[in-house]
N, C-alpha and C. Protein backbone atom coordinates (compact mmCIF):
# COMPACT_ATOMS: atom_id res chain seq x y z
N UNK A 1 -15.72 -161.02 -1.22
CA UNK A 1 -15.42 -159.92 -0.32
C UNK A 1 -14.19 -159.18 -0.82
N UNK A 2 -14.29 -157.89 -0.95
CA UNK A 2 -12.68 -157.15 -1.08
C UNK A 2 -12.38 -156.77 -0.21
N UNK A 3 -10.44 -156.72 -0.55
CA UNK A 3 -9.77 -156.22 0.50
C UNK A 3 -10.33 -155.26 1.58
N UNK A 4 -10.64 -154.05 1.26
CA UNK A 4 -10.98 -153.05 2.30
C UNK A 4 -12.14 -153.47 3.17
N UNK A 5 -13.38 -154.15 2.86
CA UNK A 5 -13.99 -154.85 3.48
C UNK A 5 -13.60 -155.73 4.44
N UNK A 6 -12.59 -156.67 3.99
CA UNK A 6 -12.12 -157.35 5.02
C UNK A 6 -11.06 -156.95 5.86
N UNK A 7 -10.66 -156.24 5.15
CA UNK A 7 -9.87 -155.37 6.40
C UNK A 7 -10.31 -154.61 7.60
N UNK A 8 -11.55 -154.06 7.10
CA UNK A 8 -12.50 -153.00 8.14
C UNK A 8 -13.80 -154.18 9.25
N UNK A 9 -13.72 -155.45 8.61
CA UNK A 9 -14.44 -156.76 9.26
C UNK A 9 -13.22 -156.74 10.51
N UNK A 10 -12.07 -157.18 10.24
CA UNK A 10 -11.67 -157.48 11.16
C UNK A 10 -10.77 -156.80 11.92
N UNK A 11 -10.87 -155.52 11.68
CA UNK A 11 -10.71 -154.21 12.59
C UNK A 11 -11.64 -154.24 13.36
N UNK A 12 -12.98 -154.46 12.97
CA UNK A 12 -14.64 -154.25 14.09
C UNK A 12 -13.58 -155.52 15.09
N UNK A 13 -13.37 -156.36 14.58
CA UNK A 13 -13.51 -157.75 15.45
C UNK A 13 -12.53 -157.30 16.74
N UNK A 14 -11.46 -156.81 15.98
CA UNK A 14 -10.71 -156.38 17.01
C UNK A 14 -10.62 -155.48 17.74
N UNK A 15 -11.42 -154.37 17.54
CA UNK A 15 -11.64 -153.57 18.59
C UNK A 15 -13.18 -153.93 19.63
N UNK A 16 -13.33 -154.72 19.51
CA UNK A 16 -14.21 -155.13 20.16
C UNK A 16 -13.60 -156.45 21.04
N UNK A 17 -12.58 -156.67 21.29
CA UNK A 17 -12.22 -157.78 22.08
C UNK A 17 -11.76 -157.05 22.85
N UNK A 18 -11.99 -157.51 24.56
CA UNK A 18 -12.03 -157.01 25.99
C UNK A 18 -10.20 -157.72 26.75
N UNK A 19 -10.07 -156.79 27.19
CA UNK A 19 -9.00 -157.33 28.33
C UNK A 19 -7.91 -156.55 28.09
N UNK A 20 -6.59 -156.62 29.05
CA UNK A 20 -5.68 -155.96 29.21
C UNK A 20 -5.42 -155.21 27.77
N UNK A 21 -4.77 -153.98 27.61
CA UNK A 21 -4.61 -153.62 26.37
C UNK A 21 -2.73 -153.86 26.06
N UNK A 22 -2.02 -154.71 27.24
CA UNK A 22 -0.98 -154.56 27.25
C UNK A 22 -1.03 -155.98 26.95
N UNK A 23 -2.11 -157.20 27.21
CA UNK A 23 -2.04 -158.45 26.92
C UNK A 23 -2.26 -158.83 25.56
N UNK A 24 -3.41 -157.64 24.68
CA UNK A 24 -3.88 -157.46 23.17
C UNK A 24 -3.00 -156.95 22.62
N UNK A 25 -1.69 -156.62 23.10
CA UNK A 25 -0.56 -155.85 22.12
C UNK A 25 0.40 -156.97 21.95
N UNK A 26 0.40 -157.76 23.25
CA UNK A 26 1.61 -158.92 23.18
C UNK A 26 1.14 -159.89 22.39
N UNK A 27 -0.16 -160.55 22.37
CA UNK A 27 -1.12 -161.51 21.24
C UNK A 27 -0.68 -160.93 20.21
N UNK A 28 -1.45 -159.53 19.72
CA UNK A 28 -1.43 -159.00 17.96
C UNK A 28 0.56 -159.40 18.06
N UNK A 29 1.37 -159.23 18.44
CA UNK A 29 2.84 -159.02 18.13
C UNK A 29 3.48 -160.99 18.22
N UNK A 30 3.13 -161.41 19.16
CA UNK A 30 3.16 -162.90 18.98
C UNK A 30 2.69 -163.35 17.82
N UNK A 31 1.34 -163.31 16.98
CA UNK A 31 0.54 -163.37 16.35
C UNK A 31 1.01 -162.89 14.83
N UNK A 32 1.99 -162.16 14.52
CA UNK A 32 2.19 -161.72 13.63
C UNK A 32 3.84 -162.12 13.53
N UNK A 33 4.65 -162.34 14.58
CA UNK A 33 5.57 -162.58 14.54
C UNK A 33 5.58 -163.88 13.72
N UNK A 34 4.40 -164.90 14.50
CA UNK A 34 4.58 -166.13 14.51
C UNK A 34 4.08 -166.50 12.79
N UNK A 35 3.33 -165.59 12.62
CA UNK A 35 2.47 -165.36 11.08
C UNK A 35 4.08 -165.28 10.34
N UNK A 36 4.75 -164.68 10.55
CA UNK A 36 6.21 -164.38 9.29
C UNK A 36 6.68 -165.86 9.40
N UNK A 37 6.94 -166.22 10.60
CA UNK A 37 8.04 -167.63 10.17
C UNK A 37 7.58 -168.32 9.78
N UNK A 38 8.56 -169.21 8.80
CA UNK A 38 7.93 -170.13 7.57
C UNK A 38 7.73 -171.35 8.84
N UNK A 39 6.79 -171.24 9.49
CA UNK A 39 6.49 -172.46 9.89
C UNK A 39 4.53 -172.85 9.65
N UNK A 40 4.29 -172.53 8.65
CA UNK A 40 2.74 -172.63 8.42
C UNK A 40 1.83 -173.73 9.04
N UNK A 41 2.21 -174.80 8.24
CA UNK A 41 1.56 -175.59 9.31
C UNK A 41 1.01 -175.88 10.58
N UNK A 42 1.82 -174.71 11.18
CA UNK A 42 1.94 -175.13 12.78
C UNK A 42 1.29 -174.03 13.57
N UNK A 43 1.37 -172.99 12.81
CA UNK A 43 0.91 -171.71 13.52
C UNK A 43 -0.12 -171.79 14.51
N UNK A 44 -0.87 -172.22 14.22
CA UNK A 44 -2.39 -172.41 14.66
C UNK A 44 -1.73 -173.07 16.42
N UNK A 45 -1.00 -174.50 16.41
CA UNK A 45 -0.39 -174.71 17.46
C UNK A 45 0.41 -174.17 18.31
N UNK A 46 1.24 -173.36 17.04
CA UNK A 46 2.11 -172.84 18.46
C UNK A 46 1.60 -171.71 19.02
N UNK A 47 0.57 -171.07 18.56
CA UNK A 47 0.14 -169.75 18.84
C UNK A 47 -0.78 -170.50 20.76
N UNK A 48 -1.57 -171.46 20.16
CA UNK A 48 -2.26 -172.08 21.18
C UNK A 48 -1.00 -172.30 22.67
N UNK A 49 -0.20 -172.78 22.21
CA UNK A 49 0.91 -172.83 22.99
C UNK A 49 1.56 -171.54 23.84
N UNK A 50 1.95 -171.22 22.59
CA UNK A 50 2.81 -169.61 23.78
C UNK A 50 2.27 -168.34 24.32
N UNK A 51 0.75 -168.30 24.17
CA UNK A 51 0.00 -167.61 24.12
C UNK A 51 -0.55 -167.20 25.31
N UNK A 52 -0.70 -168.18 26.08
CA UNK A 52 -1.10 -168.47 27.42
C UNK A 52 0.24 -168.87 28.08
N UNK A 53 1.01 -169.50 28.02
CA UNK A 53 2.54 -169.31 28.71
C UNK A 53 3.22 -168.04 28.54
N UNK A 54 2.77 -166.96 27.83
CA UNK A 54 3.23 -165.48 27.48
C UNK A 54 2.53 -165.13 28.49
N UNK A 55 1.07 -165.24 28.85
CA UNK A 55 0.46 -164.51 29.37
C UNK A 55 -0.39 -163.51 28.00
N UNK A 56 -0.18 -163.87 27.04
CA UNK A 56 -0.85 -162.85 25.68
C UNK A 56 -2.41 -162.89 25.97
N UNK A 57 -3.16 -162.06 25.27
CA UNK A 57 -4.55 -162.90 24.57
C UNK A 57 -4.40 -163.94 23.28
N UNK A 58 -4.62 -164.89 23.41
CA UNK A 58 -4.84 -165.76 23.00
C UNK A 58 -5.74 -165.30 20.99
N UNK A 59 -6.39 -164.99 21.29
CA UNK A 59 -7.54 -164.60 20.03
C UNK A 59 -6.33 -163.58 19.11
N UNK A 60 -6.37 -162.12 20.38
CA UNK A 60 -5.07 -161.22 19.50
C UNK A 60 -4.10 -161.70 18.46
N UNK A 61 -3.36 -162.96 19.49
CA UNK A 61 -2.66 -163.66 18.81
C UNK A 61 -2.95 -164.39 17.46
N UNK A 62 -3.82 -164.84 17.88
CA UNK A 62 -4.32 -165.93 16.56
C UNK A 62 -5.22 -164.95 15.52
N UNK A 63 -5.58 -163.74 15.59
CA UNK A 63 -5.75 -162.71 14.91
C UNK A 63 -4.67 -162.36 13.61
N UNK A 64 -3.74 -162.23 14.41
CA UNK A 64 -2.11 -161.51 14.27
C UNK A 64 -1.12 -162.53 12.94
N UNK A 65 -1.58 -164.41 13.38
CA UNK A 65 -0.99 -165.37 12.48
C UNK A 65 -1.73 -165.02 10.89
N UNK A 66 -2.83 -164.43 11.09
CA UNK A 66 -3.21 -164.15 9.41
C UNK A 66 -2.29 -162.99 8.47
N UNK A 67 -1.50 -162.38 9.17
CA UNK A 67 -0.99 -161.62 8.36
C UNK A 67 0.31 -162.29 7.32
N UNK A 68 -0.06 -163.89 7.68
CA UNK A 68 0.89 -164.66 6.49
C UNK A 68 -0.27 -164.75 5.95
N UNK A 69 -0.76 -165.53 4.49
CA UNK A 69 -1.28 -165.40 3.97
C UNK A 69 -0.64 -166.17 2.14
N UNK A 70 -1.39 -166.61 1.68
CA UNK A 70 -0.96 -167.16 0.63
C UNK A 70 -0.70 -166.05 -0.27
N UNK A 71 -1.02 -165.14 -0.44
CA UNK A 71 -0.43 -163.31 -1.39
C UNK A 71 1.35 -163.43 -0.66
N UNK A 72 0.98 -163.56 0.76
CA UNK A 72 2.25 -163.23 1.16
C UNK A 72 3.57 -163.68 1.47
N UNK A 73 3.10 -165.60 1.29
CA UNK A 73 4.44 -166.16 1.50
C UNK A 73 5.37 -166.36 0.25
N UNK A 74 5.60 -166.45 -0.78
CA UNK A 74 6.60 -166.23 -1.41
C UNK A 74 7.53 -164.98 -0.83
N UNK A 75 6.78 -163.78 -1.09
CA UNK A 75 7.80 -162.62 -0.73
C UNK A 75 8.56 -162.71 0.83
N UNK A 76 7.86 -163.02 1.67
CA UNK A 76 8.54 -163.54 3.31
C UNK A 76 9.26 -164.54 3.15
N UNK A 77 8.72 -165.99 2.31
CA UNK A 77 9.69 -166.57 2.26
C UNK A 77 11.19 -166.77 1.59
N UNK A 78 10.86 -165.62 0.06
CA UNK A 78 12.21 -165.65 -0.51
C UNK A 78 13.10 -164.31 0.94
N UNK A 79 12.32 -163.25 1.04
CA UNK A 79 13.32 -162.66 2.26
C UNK A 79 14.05 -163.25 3.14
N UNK A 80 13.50 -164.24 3.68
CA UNK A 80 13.67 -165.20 5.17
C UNK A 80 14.83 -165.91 4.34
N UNK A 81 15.21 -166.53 3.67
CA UNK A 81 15.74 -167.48 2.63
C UNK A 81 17.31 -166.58 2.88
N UNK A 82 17.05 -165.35 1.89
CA UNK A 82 18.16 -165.21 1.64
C UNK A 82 19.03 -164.37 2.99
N UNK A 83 17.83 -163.65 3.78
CA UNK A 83 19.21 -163.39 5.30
C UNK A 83 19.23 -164.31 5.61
N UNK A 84 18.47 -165.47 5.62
CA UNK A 84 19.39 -166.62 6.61
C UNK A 84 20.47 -167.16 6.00
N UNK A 85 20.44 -167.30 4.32
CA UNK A 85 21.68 -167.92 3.35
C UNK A 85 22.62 -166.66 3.79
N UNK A 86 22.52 -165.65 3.77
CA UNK A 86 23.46 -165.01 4.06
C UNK A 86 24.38 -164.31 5.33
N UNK A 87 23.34 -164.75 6.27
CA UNK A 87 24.06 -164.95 7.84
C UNK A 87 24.85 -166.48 8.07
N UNK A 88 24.43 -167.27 7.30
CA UNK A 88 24.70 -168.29 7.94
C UNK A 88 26.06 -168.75 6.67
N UNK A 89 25.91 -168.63 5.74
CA UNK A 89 26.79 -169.27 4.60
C UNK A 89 27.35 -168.32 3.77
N UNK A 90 27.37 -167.14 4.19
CA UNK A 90 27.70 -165.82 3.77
C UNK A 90 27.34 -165.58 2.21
N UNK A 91 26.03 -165.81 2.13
CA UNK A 91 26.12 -165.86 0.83
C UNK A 91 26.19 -166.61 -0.22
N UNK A 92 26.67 -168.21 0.03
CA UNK A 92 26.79 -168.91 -1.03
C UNK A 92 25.70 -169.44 -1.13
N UNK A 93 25.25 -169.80 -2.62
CA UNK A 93 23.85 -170.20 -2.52
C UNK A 93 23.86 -172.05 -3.05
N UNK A 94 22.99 -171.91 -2.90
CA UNK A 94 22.77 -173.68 -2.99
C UNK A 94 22.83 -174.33 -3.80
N UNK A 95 23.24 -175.09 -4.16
CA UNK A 95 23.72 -176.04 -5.36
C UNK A 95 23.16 -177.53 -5.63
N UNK A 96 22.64 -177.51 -6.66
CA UNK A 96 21.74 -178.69 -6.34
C UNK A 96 23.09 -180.05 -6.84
N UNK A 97 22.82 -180.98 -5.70
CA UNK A 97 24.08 -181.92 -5.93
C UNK A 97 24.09 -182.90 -7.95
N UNK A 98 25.28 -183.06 -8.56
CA UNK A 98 25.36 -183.82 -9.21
C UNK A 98 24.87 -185.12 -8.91
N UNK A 99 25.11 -185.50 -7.88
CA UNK A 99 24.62 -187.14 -7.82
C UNK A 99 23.18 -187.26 -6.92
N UNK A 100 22.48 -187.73 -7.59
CA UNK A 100 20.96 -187.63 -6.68
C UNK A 100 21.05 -188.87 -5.95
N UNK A 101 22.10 -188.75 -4.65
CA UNK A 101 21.53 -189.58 -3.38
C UNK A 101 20.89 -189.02 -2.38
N UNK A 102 20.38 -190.10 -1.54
CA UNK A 102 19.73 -189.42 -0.39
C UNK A 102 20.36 -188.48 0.77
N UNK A 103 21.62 -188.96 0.79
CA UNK A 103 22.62 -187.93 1.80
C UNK A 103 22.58 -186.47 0.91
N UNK A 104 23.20 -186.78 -0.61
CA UNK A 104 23.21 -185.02 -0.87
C UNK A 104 21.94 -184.37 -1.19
N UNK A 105 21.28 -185.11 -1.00
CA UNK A 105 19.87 -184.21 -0.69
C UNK A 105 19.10 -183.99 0.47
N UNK A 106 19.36 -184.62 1.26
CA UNK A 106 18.80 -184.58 3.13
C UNK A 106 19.94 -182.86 3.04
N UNK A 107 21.35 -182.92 2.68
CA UNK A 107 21.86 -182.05 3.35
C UNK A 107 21.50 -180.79 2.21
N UNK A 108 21.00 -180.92 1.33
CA UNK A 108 20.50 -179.67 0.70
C UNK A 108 19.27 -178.91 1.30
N UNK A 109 18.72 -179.99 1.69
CA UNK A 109 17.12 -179.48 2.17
C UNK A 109 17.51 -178.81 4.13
N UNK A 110 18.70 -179.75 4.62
CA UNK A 110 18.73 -179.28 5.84
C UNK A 110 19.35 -177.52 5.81
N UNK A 111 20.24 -177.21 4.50
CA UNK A 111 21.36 -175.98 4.78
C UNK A 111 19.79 -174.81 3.96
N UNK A 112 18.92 -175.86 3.50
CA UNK A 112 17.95 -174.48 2.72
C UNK A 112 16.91 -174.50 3.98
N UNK A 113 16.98 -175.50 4.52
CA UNK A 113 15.42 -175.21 5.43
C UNK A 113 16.02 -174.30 7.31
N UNK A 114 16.97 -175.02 6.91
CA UNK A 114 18.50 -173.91 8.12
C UNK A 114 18.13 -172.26 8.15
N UNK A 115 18.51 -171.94 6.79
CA UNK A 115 18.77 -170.61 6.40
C UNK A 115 17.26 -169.97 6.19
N UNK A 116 16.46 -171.07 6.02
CA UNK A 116 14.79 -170.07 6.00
C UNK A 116 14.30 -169.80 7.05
N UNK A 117 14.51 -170.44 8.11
CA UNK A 117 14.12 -170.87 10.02
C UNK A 117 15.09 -169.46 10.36
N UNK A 118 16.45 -169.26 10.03
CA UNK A 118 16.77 -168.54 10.88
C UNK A 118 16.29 -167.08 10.14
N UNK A 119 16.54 -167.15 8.40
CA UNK A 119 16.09 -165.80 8.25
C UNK A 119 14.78 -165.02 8.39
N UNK A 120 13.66 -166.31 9.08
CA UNK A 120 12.09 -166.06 9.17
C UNK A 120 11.99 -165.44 10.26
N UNK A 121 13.03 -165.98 11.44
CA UNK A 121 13.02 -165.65 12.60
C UNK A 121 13.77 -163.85 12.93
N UNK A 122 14.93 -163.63 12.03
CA UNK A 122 15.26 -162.70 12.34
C UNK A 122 14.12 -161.40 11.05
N UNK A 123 13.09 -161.94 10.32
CA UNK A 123 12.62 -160.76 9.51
C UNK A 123 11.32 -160.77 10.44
N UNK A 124 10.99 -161.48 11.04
CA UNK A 124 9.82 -161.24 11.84
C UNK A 124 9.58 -160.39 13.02
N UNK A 125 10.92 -159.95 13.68
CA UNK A 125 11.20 -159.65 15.04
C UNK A 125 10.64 -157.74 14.72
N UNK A 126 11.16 -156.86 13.48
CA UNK A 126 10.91 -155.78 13.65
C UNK A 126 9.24 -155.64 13.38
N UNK A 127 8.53 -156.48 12.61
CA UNK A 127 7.04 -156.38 12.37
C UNK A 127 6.48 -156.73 13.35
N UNK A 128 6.68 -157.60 14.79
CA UNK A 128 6.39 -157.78 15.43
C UNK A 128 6.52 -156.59 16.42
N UNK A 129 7.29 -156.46 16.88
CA UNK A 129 8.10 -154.91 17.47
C UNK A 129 7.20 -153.76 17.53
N UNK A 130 6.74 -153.82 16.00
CA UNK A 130 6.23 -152.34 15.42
C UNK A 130 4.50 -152.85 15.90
N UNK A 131 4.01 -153.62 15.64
CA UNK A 131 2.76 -154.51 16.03
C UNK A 131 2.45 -154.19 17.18
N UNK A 132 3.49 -154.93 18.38
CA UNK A 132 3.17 -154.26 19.62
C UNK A 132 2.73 -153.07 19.71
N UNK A 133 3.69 -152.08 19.62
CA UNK A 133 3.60 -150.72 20.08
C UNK A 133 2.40 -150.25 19.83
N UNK A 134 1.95 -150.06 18.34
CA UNK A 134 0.88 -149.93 17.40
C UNK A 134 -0.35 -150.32 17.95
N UNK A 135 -0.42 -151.63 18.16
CA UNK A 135 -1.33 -152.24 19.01
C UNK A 135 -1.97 -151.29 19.97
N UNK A 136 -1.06 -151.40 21.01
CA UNK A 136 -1.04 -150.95 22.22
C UNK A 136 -1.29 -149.26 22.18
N UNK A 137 -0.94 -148.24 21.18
CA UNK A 137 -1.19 -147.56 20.89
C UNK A 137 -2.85 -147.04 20.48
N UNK A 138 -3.17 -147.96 19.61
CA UNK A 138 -4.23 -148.31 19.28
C UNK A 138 -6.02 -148.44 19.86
N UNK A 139 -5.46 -149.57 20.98
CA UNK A 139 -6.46 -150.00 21.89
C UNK A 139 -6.38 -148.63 22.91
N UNK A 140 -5.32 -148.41 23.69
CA UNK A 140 -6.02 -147.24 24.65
C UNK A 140 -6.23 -145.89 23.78
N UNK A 141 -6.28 -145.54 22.40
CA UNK A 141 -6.91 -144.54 22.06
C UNK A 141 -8.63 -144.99 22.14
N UNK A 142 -8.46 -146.25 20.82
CA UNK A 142 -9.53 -146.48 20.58
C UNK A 142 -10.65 -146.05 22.26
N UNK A 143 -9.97 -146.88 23.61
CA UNK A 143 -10.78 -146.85 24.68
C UNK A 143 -11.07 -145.61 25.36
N UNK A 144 -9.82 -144.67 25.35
CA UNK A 144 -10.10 -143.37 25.45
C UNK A 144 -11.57 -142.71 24.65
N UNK A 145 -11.82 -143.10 23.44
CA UNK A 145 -12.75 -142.01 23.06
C UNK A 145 -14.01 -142.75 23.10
N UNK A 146 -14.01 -143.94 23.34
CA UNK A 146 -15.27 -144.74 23.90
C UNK A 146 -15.84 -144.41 24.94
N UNK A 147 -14.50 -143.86 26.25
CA UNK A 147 -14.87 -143.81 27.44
C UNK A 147 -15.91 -142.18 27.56
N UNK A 148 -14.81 -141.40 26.65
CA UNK A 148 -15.75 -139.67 26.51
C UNK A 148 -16.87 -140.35 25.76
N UNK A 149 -17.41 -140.96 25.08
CA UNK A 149 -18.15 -140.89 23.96
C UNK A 149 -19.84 -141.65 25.43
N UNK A 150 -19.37 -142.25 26.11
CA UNK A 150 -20.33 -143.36 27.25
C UNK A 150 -20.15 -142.60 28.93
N UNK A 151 -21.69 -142.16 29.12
CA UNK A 151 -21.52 -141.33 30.17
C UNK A 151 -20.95 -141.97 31.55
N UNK A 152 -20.56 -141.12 32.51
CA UNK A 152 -19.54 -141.31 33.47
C UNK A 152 -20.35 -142.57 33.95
N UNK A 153 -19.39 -143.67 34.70
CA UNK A 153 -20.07 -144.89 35.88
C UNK A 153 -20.14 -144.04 36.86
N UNK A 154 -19.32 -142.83 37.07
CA UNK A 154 -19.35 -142.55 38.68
C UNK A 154 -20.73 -141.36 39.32
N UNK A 155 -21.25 -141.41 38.17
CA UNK A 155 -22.47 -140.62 38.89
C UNK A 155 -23.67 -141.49 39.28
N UNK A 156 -24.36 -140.94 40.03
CA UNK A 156 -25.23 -142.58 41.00
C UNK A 156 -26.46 -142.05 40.15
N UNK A 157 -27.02 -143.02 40.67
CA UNK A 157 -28.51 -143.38 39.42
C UNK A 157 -28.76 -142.48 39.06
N UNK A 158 -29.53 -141.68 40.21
CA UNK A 158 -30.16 -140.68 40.14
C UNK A 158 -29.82 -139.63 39.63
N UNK A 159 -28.81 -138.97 39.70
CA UNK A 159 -27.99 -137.71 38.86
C UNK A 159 -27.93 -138.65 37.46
N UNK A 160 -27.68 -139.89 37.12
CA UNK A 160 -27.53 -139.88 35.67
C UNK A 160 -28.74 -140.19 35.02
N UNK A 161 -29.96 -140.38 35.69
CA UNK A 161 -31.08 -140.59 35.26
C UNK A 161 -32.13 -138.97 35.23
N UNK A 162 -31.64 -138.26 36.01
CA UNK A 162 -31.78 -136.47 36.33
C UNK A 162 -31.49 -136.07 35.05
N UNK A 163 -30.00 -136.64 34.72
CA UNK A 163 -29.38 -135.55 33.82
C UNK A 163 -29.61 -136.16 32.53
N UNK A 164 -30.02 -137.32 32.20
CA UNK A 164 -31.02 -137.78 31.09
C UNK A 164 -32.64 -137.40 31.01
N UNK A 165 -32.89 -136.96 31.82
CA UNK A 165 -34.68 -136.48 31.37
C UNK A 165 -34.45 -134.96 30.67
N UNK A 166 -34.99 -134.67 29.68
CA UNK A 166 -35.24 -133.35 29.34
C UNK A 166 -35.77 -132.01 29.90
N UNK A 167 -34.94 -130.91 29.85
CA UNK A 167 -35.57 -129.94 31.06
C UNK A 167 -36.54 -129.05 30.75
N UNK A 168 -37.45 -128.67 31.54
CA UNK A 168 -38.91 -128.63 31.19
C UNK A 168 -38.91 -126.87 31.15
């Protein structure tokens, strides 16, 4: 499958999922948030988790975690890496210890896995942000021109079954 294909697969998918368009903006933005932080493993869980305690859609969300991606975690993760090395340690970077014990290496892995948690967390917040809106943008167009495009509910049978026969 190529890119544009799968990109336009799961555009169908998503405009075709039903419910609040304010609950499908908070999912896609949960969903993508949760997709940046280096927490891979878990995504799948925590999405299940906060998803429904958000009040999100659930699916949106778990839609939204694919935008990590094996193309994409090096580049998120060296980003995430270095604002967090550099919020947190201003910059100094990591040093792998002279003596290979287990203490100076628990605390190498804690000050690198520190600085990736917090910088995942703060590079995720504007893609998420922008997700929402977008989203939400998105779905009530998309529904807007569905709604002109599918004749009115409010005319009763008969006028919409009238105004479907051909005039003679």
């Amino acid at each position: 499958m190529n890119l544009q294909r799968t990109l336009k697969y799961h555009w169908l998918k998503f405009k075709r999922l039903q419910g609040d368009p304010k609950k499908l903006a908070l999912g896609a933005a949960l969903g993508v948030f949760i997709g940046i932080t280096p927490t891979i493993p878990f995504h799948t869980v925590i999405i299940l988790t906060l998803a429904p305690l958000l009040g999100a859609s659930v699916v949106a969300a778990y839609m939204g975690i694919w935008v990590s991606n094996p193309v994409t975690w090096v580049p998120q993760y060296l980003l995430a890496y270095e604002v967090g090395r550099h919020l947190l340690f201003r910059g100094e970077p990591l040093v792998i210890p002279e003596h290979a014990d287990l203490s100076a290496f628990l605390h190498l892995l804690w000050r690198g896995g520190l600085a990736l948690q917090v910088g995942g967390l703060i590079i995720a917040l504007p893609p998420a942000i922008v997700t929402y809106f977008a989203t939400l943008w998105a779905v009530k167009r998309y529904r807007q021109r569905q709604a002109r495009l599918v004749p009115s509910a409010d005319l009763i049978p008969e006028e919409r079954s009238a105004a479907s026969r051909p005039e003679a």
